[in-house]
C-alpha atoms as a PDB file:
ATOM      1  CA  UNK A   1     -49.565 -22.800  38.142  1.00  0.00           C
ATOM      2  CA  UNK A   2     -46.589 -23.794  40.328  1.00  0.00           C
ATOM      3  CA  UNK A   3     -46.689 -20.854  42.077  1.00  0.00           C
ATOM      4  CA  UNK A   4     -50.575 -21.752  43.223  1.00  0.00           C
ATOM      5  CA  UNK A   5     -49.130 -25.441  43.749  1.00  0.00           C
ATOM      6  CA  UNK A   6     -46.120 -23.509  46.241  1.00  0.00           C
ATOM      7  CA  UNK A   7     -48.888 -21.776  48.027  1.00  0.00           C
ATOM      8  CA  UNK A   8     -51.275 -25.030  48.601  1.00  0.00           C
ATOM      9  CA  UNK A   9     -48.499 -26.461  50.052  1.00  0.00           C
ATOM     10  CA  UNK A  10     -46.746 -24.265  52.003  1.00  0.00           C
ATOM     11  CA  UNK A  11     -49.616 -22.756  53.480  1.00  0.00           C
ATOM     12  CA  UNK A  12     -48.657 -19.239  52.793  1.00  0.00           C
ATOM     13  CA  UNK A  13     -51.411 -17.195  52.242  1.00  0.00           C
ATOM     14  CA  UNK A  14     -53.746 -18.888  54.528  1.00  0.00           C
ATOM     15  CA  UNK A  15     -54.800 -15.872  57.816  1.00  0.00           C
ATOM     16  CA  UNK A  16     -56.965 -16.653  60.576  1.00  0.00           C
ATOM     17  CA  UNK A  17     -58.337 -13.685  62.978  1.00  0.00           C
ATOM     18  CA  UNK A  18     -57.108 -13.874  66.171  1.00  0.00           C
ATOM     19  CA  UNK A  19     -58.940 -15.380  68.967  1.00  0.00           C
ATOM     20  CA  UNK A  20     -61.026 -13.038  70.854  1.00  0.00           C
ATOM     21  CA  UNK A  21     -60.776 -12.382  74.585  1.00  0.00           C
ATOM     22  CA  UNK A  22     -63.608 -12.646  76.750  1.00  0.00           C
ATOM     23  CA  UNK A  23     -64.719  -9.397  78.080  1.00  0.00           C
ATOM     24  CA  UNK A  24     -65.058  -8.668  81.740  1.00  0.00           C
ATOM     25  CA  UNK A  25     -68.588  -9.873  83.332  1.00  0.00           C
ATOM     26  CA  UNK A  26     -70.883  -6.215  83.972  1.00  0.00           C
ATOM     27  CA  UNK A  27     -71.205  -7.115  87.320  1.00  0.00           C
ATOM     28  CA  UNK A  28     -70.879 -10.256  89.802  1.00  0.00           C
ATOM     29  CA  UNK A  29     -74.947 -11.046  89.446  1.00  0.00           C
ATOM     30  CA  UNK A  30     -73.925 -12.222  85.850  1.00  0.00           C
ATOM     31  CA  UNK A  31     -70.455 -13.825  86.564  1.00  0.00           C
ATOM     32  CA  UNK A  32     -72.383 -15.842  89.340  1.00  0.00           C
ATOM     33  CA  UNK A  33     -75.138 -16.958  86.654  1.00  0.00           C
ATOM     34  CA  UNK A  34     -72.540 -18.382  84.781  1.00  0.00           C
ATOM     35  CA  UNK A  35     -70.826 -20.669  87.748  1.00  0.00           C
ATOM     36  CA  UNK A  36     -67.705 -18.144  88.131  1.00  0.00           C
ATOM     37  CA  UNK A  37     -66.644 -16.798  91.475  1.00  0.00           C
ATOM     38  CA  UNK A  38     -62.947 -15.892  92.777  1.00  0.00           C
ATOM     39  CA  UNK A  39     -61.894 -14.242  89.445  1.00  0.00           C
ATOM     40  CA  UNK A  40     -57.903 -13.926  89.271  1.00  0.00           C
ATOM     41  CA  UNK A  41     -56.883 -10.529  88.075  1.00  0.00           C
ATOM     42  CA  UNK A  42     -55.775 -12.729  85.166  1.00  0.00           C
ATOM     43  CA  UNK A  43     -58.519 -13.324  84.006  1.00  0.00           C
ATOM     44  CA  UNK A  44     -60.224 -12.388  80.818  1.00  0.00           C
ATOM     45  CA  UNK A  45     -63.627 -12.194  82.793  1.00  0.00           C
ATOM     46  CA  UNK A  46     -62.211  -9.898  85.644  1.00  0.00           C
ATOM     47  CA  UNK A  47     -62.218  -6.288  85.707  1.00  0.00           C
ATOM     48  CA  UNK A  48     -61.436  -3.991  88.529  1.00  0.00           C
ATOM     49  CA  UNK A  49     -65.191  -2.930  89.232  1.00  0.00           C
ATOM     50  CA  UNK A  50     -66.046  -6.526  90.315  1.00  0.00           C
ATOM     51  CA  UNK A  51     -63.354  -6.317  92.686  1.00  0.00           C
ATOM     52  CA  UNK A  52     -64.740  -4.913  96.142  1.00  0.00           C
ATOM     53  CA  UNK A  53     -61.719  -5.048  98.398  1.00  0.00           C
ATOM     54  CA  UNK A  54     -59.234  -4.707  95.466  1.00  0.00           C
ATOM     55  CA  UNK A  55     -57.043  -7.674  96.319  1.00  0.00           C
ATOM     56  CA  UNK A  56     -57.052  -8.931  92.683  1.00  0.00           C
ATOM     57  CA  UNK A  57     -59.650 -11.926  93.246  1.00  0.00           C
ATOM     58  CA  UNK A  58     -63.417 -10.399  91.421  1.00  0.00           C
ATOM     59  CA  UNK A  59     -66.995 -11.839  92.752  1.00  0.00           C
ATOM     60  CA  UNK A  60     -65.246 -13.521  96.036  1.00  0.00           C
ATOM     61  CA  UNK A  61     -67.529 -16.349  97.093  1.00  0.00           C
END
């Protein structure tokens, strides 16, 4: 019993998933649909295939 009461309130035991990262848009038509343009390189939401001119900025405006 004190060993449940040590785990309430310590908190071990308790796990949550990770957060997941948004993938990259398929292609600028739907990153545009969704109000984003100019997507940094460090971006969840870029990838390299929406970047035309490779200069790290996806769907340029």
């Amino acid at each position: 019993m004190a060993f449940a009461a040590a785990l309430l309130v310590t908190g071990i035991g308790v796990v949550t998933a990770p957060i997941s990262s948004a993938a990259p848009y398929k292609n600028c038509s739907e990153a545009r649909a969704n109000g984003d343009t100019n997507i940094p390189s460090s971006s969840d939401k870029y990838g390299p295939h929406l970047d035309r001119d490779r200069d790290g900025v996806g769907c340029e405006s």
